[in-house]
Protein backbone atom coordinates (compact mmCIF):
# COMPACT_ATOMS: atom_id res chain seq x y z
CA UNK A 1 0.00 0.00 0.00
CA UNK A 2 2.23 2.83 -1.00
CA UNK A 3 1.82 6.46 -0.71
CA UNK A 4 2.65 9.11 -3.60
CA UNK A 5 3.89 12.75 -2.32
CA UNK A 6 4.12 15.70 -3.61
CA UNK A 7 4.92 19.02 -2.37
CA UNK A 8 2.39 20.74 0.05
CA UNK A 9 1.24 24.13 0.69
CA UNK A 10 -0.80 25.55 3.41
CA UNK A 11 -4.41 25.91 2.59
CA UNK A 12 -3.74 29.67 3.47
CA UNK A 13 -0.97 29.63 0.96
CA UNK A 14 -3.42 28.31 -1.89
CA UNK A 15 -6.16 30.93 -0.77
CA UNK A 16 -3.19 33.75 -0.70
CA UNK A 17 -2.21 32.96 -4.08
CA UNK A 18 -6.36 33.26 -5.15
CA UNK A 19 -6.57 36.77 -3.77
CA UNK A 20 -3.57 37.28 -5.54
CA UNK A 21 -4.54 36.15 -8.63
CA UNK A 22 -7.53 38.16 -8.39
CA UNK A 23 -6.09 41.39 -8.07
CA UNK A 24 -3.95 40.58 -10.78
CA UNK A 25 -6.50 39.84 -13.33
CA UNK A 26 -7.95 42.78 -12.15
CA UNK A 27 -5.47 44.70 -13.21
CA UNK A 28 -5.15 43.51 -16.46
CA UNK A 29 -8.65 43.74 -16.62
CA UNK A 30 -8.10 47.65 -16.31
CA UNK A 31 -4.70 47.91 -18.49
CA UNK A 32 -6.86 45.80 -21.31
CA UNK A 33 -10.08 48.53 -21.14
CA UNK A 34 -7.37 51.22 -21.34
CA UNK A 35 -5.63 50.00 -24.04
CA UNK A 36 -9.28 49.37 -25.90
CA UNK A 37 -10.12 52.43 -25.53
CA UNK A 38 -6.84 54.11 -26.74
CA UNK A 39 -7.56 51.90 -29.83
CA UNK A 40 -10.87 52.90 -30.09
CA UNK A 41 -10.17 56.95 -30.01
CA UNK A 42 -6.75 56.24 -32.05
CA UNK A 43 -8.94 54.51 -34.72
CA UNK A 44 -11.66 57.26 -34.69
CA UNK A 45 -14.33 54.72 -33.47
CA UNK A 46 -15.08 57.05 -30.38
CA UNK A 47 -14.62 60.52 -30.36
CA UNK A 48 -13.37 62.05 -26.93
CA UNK A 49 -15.88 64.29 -24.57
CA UNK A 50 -13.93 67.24 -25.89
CA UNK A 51 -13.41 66.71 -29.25
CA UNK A 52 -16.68 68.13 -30.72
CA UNK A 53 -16.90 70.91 -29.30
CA UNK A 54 -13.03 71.65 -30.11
CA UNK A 55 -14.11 71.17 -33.60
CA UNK A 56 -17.02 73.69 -33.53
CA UNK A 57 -14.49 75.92 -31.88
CA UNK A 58 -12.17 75.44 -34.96
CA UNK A 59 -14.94 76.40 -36.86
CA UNK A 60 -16.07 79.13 -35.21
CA UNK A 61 -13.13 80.75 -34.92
CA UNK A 62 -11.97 80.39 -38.65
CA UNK A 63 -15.43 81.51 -39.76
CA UNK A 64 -15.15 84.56 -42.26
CA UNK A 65 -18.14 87.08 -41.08
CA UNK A 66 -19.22 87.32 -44.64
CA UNK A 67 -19.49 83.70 -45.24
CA UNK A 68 -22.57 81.95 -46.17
CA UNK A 69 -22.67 78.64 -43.77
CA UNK A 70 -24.59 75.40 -45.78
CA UNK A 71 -25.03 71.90 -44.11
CA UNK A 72 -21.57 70.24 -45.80
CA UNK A 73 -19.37 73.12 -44.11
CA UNK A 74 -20.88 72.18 -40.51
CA UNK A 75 -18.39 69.94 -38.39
CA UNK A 76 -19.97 66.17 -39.16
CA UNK A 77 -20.10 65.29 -35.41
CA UNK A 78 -22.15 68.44 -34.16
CA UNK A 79 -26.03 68.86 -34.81
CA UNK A 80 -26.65 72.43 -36.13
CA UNK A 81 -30.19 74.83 -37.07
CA UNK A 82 -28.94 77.66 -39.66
CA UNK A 83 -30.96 80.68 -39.65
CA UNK A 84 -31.15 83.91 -41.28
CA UNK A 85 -30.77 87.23 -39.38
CA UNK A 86 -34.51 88.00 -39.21
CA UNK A 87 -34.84 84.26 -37.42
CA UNK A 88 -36.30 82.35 -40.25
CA UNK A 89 -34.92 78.76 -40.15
CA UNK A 90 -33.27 77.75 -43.62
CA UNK A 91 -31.44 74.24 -42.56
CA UNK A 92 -31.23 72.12 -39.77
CA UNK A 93 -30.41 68.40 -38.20
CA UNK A 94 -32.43 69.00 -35.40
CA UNK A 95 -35.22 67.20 -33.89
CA UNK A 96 -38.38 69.27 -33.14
CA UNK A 97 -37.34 68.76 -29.15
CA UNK A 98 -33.96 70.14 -29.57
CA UNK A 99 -34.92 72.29 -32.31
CA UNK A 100 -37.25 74.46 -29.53
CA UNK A 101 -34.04 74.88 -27.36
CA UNK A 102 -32.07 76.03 -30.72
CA UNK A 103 -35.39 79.07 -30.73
CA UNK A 104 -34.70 79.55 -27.02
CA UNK A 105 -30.93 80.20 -27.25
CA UNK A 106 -31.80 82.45 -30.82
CA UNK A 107 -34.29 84.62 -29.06
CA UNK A 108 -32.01 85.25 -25.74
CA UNK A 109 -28.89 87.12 -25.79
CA UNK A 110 -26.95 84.19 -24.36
CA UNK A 111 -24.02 82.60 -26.81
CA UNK A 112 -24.61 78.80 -24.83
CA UNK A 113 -27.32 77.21 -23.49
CA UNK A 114 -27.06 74.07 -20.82
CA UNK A 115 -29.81 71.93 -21.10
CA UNK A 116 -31.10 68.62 -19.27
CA UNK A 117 -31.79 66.70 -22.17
CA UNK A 118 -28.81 64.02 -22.43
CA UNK A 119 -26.16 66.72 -21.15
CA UNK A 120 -26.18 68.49 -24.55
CA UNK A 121 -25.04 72.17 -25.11
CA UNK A 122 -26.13 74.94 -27.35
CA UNK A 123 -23.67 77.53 -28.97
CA UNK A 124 -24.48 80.32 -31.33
CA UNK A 125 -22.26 81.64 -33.41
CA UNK A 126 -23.41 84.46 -35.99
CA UNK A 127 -21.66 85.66 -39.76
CA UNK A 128 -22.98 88.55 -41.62
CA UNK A 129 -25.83 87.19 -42.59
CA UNK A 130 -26.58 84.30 -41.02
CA UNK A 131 -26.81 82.66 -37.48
CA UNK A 132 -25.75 79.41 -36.27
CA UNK A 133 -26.78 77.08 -33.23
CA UNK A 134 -24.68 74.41 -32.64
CA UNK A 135 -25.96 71.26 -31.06
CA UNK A 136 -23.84 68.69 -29.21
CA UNK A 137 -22.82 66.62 -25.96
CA UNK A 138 -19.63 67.22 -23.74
CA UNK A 139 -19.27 63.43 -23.71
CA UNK A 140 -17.89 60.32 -25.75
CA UNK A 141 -19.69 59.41 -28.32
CA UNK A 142 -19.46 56.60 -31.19
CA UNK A 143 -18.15 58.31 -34.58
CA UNK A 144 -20.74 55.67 -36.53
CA UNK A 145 -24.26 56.56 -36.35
CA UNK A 146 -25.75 53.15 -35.73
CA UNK A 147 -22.71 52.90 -32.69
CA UNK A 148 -24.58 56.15 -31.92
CA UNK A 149 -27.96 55.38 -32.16
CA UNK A 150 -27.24 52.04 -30.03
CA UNK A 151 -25.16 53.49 -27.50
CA UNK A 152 -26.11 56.81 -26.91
CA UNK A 153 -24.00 57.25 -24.23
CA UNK A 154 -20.45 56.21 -24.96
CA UNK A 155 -18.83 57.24 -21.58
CA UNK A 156 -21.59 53.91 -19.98
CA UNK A 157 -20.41 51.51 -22.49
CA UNK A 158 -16.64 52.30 -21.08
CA UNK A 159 -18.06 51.50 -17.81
CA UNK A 160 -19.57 48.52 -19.13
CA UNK A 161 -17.10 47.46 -20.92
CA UNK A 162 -14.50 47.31 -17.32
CA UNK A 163 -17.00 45.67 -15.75
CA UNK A 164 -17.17 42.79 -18.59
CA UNK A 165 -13.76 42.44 -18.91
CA UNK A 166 -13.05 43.03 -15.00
CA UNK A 167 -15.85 39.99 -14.16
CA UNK A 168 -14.18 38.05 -17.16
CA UNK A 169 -11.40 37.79 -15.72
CA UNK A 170 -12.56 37.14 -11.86
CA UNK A 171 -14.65 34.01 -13.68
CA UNK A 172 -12.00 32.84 -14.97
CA UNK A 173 -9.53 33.04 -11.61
CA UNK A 174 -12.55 31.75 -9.60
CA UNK A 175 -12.76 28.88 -12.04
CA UNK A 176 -8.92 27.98 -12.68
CA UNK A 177 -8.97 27.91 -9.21
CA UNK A 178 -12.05 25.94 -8.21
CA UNK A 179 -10.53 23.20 -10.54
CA UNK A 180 -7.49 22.68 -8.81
CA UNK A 181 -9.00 22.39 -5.44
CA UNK A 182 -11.73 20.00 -6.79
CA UNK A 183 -9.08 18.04 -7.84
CA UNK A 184 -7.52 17.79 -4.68
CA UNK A 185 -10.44 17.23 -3.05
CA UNK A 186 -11.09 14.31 -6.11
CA UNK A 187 -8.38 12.47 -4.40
CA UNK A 188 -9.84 12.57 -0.55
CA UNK A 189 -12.80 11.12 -2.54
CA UNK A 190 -11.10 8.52 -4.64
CA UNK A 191 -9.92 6.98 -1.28
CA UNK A 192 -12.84 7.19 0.79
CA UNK A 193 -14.98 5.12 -2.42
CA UNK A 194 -11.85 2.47 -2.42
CA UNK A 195 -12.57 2.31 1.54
CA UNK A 196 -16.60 2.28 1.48
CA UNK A 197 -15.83 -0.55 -1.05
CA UNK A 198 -13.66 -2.69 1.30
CA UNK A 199 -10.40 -2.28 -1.61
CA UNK A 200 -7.69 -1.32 1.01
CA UNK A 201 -4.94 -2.41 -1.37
CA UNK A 202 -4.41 0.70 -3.48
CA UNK A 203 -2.47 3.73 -4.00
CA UNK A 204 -2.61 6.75 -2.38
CA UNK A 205 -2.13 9.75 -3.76
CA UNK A 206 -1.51 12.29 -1.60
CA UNK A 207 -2.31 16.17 -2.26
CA UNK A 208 -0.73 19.69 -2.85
CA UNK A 209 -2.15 21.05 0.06
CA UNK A 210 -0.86 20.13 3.93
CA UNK A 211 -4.41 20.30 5.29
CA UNK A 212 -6.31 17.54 2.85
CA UNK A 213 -2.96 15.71 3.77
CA UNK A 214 -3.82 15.54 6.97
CA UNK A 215 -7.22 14.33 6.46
CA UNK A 216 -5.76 11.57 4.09
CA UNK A 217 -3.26 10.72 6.48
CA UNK A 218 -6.25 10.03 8.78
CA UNK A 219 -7.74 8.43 6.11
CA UNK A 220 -4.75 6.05 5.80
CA UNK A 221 -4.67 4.89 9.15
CA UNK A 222 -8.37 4.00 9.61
CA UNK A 223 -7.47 1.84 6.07
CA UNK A 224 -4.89 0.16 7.89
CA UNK A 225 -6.73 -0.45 10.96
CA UNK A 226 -9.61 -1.85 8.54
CA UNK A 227 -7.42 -4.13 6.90
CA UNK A 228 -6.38 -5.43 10.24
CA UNK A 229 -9.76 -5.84 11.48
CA UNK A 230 -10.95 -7.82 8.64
CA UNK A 231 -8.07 -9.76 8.08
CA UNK A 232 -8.69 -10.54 11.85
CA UNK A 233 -12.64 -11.61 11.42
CA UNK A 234 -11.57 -13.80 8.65
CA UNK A 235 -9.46 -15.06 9.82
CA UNK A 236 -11.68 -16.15 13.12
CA UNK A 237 -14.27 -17.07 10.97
CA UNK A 238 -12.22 -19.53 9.23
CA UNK A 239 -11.56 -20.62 12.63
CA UNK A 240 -14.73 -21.16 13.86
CA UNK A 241 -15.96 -22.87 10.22
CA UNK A 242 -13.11 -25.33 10.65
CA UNK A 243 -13.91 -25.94 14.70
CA UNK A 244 -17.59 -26.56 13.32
CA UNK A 245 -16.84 -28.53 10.86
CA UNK A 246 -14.41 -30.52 13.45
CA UNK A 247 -17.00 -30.54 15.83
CA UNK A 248 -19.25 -32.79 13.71
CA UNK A 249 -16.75 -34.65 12.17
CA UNK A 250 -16.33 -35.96 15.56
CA UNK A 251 -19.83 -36.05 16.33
CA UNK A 252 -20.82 -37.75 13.55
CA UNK A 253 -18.33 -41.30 14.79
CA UNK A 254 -19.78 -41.46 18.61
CA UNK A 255 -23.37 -40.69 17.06
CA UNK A 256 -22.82 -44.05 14.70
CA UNK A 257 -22.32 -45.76 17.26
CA UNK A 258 -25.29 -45.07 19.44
CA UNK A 259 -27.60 -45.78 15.96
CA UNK A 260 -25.79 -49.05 15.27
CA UNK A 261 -25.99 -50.38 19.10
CA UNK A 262 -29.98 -48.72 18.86
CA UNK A 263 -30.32 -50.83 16.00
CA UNK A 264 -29.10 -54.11 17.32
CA UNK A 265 -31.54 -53.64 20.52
CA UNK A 266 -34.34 -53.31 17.97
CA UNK A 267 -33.50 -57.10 16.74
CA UNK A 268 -33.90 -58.47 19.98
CA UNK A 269 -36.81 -59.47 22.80
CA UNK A 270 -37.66 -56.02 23.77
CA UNK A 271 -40.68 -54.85 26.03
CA UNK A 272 -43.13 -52.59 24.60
CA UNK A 273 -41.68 -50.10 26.99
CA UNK A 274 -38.35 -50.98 25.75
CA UNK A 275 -39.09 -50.94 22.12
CA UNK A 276 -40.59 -47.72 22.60
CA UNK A 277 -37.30 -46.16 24.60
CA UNK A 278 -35.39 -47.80 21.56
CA UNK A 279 -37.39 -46.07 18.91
CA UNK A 280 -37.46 -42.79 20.75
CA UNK A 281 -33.29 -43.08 20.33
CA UNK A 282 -33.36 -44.37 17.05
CA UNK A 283 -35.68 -41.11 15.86
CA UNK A 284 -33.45 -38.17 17.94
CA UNK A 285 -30.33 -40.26 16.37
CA UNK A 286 -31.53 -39.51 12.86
CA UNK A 287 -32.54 -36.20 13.74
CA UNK A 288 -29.12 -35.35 15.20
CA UNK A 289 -27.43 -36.47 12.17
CA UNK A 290 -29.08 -34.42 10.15
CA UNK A 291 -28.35 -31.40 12.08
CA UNK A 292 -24.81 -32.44 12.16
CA UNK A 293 -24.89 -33.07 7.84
CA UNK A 294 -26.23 -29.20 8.26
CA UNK A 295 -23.34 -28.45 10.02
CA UNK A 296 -20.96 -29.69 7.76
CA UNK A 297 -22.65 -27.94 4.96
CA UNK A 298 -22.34 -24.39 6.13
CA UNK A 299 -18.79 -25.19 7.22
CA UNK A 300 -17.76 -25.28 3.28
CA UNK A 301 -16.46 -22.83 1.06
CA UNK A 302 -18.52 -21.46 -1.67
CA UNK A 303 -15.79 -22.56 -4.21
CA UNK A 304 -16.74 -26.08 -2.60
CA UNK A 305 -20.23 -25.85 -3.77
CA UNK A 306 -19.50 -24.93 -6.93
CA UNK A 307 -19.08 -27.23 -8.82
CA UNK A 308 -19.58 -26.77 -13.00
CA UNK A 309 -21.25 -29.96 -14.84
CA UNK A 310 -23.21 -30.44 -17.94
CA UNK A 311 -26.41 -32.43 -16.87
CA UNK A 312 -29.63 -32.35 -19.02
CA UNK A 313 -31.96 -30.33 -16.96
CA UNK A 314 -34.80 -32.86 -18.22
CA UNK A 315 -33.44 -35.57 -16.14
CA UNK A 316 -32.37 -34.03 -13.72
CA UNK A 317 -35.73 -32.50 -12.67
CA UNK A 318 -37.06 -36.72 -13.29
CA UNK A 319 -34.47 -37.92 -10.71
CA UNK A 320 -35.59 -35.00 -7.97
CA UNK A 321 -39.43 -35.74 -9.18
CA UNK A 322 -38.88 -39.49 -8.07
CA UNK A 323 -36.86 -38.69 -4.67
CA UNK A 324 -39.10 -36.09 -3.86
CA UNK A 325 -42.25 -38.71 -4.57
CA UNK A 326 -41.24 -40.89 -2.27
CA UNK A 327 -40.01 -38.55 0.54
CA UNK A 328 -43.73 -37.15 0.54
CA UNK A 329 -45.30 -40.62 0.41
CA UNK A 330 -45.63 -40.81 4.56
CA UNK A 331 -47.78 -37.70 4.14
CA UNK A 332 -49.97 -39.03 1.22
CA UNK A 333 -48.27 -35.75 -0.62
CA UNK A 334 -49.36 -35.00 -4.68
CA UNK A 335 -45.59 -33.22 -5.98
CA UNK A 336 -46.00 -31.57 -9.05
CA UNK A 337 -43.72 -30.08 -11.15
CA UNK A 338 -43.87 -27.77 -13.67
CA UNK A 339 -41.26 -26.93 -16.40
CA UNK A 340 -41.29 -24.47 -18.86
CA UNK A 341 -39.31 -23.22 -21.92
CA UNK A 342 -35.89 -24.46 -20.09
CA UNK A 343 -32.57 -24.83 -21.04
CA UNK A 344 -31.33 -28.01 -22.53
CA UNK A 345 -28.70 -28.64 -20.40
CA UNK A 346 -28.75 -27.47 -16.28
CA UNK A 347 -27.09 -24.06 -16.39
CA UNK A 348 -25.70 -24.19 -13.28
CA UNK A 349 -23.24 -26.76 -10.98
CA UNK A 350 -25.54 -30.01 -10.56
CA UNK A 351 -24.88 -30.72 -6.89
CA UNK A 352 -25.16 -27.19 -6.05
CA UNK A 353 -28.98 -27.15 -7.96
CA UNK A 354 -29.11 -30.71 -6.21
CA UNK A 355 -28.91 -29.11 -2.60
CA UNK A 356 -30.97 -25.68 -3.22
CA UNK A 357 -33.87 -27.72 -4.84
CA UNK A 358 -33.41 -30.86 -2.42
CA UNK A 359 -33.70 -28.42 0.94
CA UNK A 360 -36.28 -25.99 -0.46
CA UNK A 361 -38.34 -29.08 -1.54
CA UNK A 362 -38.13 -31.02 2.26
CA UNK A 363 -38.67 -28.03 3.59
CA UNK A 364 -41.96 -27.32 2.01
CA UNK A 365 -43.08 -31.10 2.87
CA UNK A 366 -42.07 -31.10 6.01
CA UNK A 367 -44.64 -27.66 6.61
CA UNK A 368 -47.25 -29.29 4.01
CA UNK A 369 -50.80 -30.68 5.76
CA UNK A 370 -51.32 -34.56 5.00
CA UNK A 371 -52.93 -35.23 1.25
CA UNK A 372 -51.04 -31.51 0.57
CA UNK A 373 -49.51 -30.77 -2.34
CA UNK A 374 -46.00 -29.32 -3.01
CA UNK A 375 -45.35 -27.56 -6.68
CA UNK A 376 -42.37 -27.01 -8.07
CA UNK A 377 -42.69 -23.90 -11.20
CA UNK A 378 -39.19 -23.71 -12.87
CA UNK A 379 -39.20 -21.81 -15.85
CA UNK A 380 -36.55 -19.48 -17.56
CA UNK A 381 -37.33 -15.88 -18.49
CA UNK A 382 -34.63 -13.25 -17.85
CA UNK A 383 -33.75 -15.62 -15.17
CA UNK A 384 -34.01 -18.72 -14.20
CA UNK A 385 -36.87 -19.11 -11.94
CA UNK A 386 -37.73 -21.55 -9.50
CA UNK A 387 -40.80 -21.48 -7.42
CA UNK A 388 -41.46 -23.97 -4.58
CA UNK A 389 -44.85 -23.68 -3.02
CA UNK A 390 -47.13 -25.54 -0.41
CA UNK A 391 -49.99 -25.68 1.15
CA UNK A 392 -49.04 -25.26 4.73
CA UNK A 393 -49.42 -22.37 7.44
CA UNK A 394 -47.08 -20.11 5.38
CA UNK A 395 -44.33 -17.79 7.20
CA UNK A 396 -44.77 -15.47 9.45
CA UNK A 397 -44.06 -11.79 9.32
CA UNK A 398 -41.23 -12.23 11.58
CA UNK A 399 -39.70 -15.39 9.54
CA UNK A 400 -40.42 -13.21 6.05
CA UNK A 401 -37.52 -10.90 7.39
CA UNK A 402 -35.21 -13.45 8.86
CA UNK A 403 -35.89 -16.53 8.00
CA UNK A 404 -32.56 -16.88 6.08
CA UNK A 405 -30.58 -15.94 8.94
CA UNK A 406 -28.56 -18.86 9.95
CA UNK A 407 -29.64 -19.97 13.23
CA UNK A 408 -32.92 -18.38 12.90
CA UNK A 409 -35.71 -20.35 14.67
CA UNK A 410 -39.20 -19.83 13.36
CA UNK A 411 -41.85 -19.09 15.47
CA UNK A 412 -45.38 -20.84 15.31
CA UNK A 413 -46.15 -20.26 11.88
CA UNK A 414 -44.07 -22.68 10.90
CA UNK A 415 -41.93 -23.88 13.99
CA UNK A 416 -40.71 -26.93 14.72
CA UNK A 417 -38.32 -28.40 17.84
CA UNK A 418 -36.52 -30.09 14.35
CA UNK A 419 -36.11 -26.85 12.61
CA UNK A 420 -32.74 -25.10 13.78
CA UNK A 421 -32.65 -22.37 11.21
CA UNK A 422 -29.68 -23.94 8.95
CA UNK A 423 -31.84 -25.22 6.30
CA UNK A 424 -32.55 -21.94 3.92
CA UNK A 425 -29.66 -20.15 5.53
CA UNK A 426 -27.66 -22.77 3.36
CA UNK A 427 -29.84 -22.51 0.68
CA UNK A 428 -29.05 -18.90 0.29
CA UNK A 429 -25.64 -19.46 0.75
CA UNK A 430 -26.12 -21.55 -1.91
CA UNK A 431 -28.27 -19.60 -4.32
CA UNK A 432 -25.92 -16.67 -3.12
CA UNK A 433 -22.71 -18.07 -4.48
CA UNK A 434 -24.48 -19.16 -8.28
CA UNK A 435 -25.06 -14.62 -8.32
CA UNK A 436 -28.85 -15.46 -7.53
CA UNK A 437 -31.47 -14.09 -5.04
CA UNK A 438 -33.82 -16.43 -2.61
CA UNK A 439 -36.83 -14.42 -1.39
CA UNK A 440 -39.94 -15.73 0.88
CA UNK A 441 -43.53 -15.35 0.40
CA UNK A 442 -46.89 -16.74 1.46
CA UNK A 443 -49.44 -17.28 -1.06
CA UNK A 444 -52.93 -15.68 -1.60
CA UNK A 445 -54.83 -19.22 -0.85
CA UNK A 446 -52.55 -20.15 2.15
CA UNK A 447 -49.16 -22.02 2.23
CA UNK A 448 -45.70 -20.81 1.80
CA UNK A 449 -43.76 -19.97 -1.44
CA UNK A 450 -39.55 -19.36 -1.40
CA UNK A 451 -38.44 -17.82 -5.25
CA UNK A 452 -35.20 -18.55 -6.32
CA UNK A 453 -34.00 -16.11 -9.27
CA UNK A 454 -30.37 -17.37 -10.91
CA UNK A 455 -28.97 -15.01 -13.65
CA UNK A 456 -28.94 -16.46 -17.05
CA UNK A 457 -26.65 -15.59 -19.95
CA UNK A 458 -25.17 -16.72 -23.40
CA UNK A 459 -22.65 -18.35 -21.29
CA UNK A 460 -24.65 -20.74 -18.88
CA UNK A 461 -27.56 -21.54 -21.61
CA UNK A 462 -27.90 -23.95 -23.85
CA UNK A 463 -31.29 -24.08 -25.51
C-alpha cells in the first residue's frame, strides 16, 4: 500500500495565491479597457468628450463674417439649425425637441445654453448674414451613427465594458482555481470510495495542500486499521468454520455408534416399553445427524459448492421428481412439477442445484398438511426461476424478514423443535454463491412460497 507525495502548501498559501490572482487579473482587466479604448479613439471609433466641441471651436473661430454657412461646411459630429438674421430657419439636423431649445438660445442674448436633455449644449455663433446654433454633448460618443444610435452614451459603455472584462477575468480566476482544489479534493474522494468498497490495497495519492494531507493521512490509518480488522474476522471465521466442521466430524463417529448399538436392541426381545425407549433413540439419532450433515454444509467454502457440470436439466428435474415422490409418500403428498421453456442442459453446478432444490423441496413437505400438495414452477425468463410452493401455514411476518438468517428459529407459523434455522440459511448461501437471489412469500390461498432467481446468460444456456 504505498503512498505518492508531492509538495504541500498551506491551505492559506493556496487561498493567498487566489486573492492574488484576483487582483492581478484585475489589473489587467483595467490595463486591457485602457488600451481598448486608446484603440478605439486612435482609430476614430469614439470621439473624446472634448473633441466636438473643439471642432465647432475650430470652426467658429476660422469663420469669415461674410461667409454663407450650408449643411456640408458644418463639423460632421455636431447637430446644427442655420438661420437667417430675421430668425427664419433655412437648414437644420435638429429634432423638433432640440430644435425648440435652438429658438430659445436664438431669441435670448446668451451665446450657450445648458440643457437637461442628455447633457447636450447649445452655442451660437453668428456671420454677416446668417446665425448658427450648434448642437452637441460634452461626452464620448461613437463616430458611426448606428454605434450612436445604439449606445447613446459612450462614456456607460466604457463603464460597461471594465466591468465585462473586470468579471471576465474574476470568472475565470474563480474557475482555474475551483478546478485545482476540486481536484484535490477528487483524491480525498477517490480513497474514501476504495474504503466504502472494502479495496484497502491501493495507492494513495496524496495532495498539494498540507491540510487535505492531513485528512488523508487520517484516512490512511483508519485503512490500515480496517485491513487489520478484517483480516482478523476472517481469519476467526475460518476458525470457527473449521472448529464446526471438526466438531461434527467428531460427532458424527460417537453418534454411529449409538444408531448401530440402537439398532441391534431393535432385533432383539424387547418390552413394549423398551421398544418404545429404543425407537425414541433411534428417531433423535436420525434427527441429530441431520443437524450435524447441516453443520458440515455451512462449514464449506462457496468454491466447494461450486461445482460446473453439464447435466440435461430434463433428467435431472425426473431424478428429484422421483426422490421427492417418495419422501412425501408418509404424508400421502401430490408433488408436481412444472417446467417451462428451459434450457437443454442445467445451467448451473448439478450438486449445487441438487442441494438448493433438495432443501427448499423437504422443507416445504415437512410444513405441508397430510394429502397436501407441493409444486415445483421452474421456468426461464430473464432468469431462471424456481418457485417452490405448499400448502401449509405459510411464514410469518417475523420469519419473512429473517428466516434466512442462519440460526434463525421460526416461530409458530411454521416452527418446529426439528427446525434449527440452517436449512434456507444454506440454501441462500447456496443460491448466493451461483449470483442469484432467494426471497420468501406466502401465497394468496394459504401455504408458503420461497423464489429462487439465478442469472442467465449466453454463457450458462444452452437451448
Amino acid at each position: 500500500m504505498e503512498i505518492i507525495r508531492k509538495k504541500e502548501i498551506r491551505l492559506s498559501t493556496f487561498f493567498l495565491r487566489f486573492l492574488i490572482a484576483t487582483v492581478l487579473s484585475g489589473l489587467i482587466a483595467f490595463i486591457l479597457w485602457i488600451a481598448l479604448l486608446t484603440l478605439a479613439i486612435g482609430s476614430d471609433i469614439i470621439i473624446p468628450a472634448n473633441r466636438i466641441e473643439q471642432s465647432v471651436q475650430d470652426f467658429t473661430s476660422n469663420l469669415d463674417s461674410g461667409t454663407v454657412v450650408t449643411a456640408d461646411m458644418i463639423p460632421q459630429e455636431a447637430d446644427y439649425a442655420i438661420y437667417s438674421k430675421t430668425g427664419a430657419l433655412q437648414e437644420t439636423n435638429l429634432s423638433d425637441e432640440l430644435l425648440e431649445n435652438a429658438g430659445t438660445l436664438l431669441a435670448s442674448d446668451k451665446q450657450t445654453l445648458n440643457t437637461n436633455i442628455r447633457g447636450r449644449v447649445f452655442s451660437k455663433t453668428e456671420t454677416d448674414q446668417q446665425i448658427i446654433i450648434f448642437s452637441y454633448c460634452i461626452r464620448a460618443t461613437f463616430t458611426s451613427p448606428a454605434l450612436r444610435h445604439l449606445f447613446p452614451n459612450a462614456d456607460l459603455f466604457e463603464i460597461i465594458l471594465f466591468f465585462l472584462l473586470l468579471i471576465t477575468g474574476l470568472i475565470l480566476v474563480i474557475t482555474h482555481y475551483a478546478r485545482k482544489f476540486s481536484k484535490e479534493l477528487l483524491v480525498m474522494q477517490d480513497i474514501a470510495d476504495q474504503i466504502g468498497k472494502q479495496n484497502l490495497d491501493f495507492t494513495i495519492t496524496r495532495t498539494r495542500i498540507r491540510e487535505l494531507n492531513h485528512v488523508i493521512d487520517a484516512f490512511d490509518h483508519m485503512r490500515t486499521e480496517l485491513a487489520h480488522s478484517l483480516k482478523e474476522q476472517w481469519h476467526i471465521q475460518q476458525q470457527k468454520k473449521k472448529q464446526m466442521s471438526a466438531l461434527a466430524h467428531d460427532i458424527k463417529t460417537p453418534l454411529t455408534i449409538v444408531r448401530g448399538n440402537a439398532e441391534l436392541l431393535q432385533e432383539t426381545n424387547l418390552s413394549a416399553e423398551q421398544n418404545s425407549y429404543n425407537h425414541f433413540i433411534l428417531q433423535n439419532t436420525e434427527q441429530i445427524q441431520d443437524y450435524v450433515t447441516k453443520m458440515i454444509e455451512m462449514a464449506k467454502d462457496r468454491e466447494e459448492l461450486t461445482v460446473s457440470s453439464s447435466v440435461l436439466f430434463a433428467d435431472f428435474l425426473n431424478t428429484l421428481l422421483e426422490n421427492t415422490t417418495s419422501l412425501g409418500q408418509k404424508k400421502d403428498l401430490t408433488i408436481r412439477f412444472l417446467p417451462e421453456n428451459l434450457p437443454k442442459l442445467l445451467p448451473f453446478p448439478e450438486e449445487s442445484m441438487k442441494r438448493i432444490l433438495t432443501n427448499l423441496l423437504d422443507n416445504a413437505i415437512h410444513y405441508s398438511p397430510v394429502h397436501g400438495t407441493v409444486t415445483l414452477h421452474a421456468y426461464a425468463a430473464h432468469a431462471l426461476i424456481l418457485e417452490i410452493s405448499d400448502e401449509g401455514c405459510g411464514f410469518s411476518s417475523e420469519a419473512l424478514k429473517h428466516g434466512t438468517e442462519e440460526f434463525y428459529q421460526a416461530d409458530e407459523s411454521r416452527g418446529s423443535r426439528t427446525h434449527f434455522g440452517m436449512g434456507l440459511a444454506i440454501t441462500n448461501q447456496l443460491v448466493t454463491s451461483l449470483g442469484g437471489t432467494l426471497s420468501l412469500g406466502n401465497r394468496l390461498d394459504g401455504g408458503a412460497v420461497v423464489t429462487v432467481e439465478l442469472p442467465l446468460n449466453e454463457d450458462n444456456v444452452t437451448i
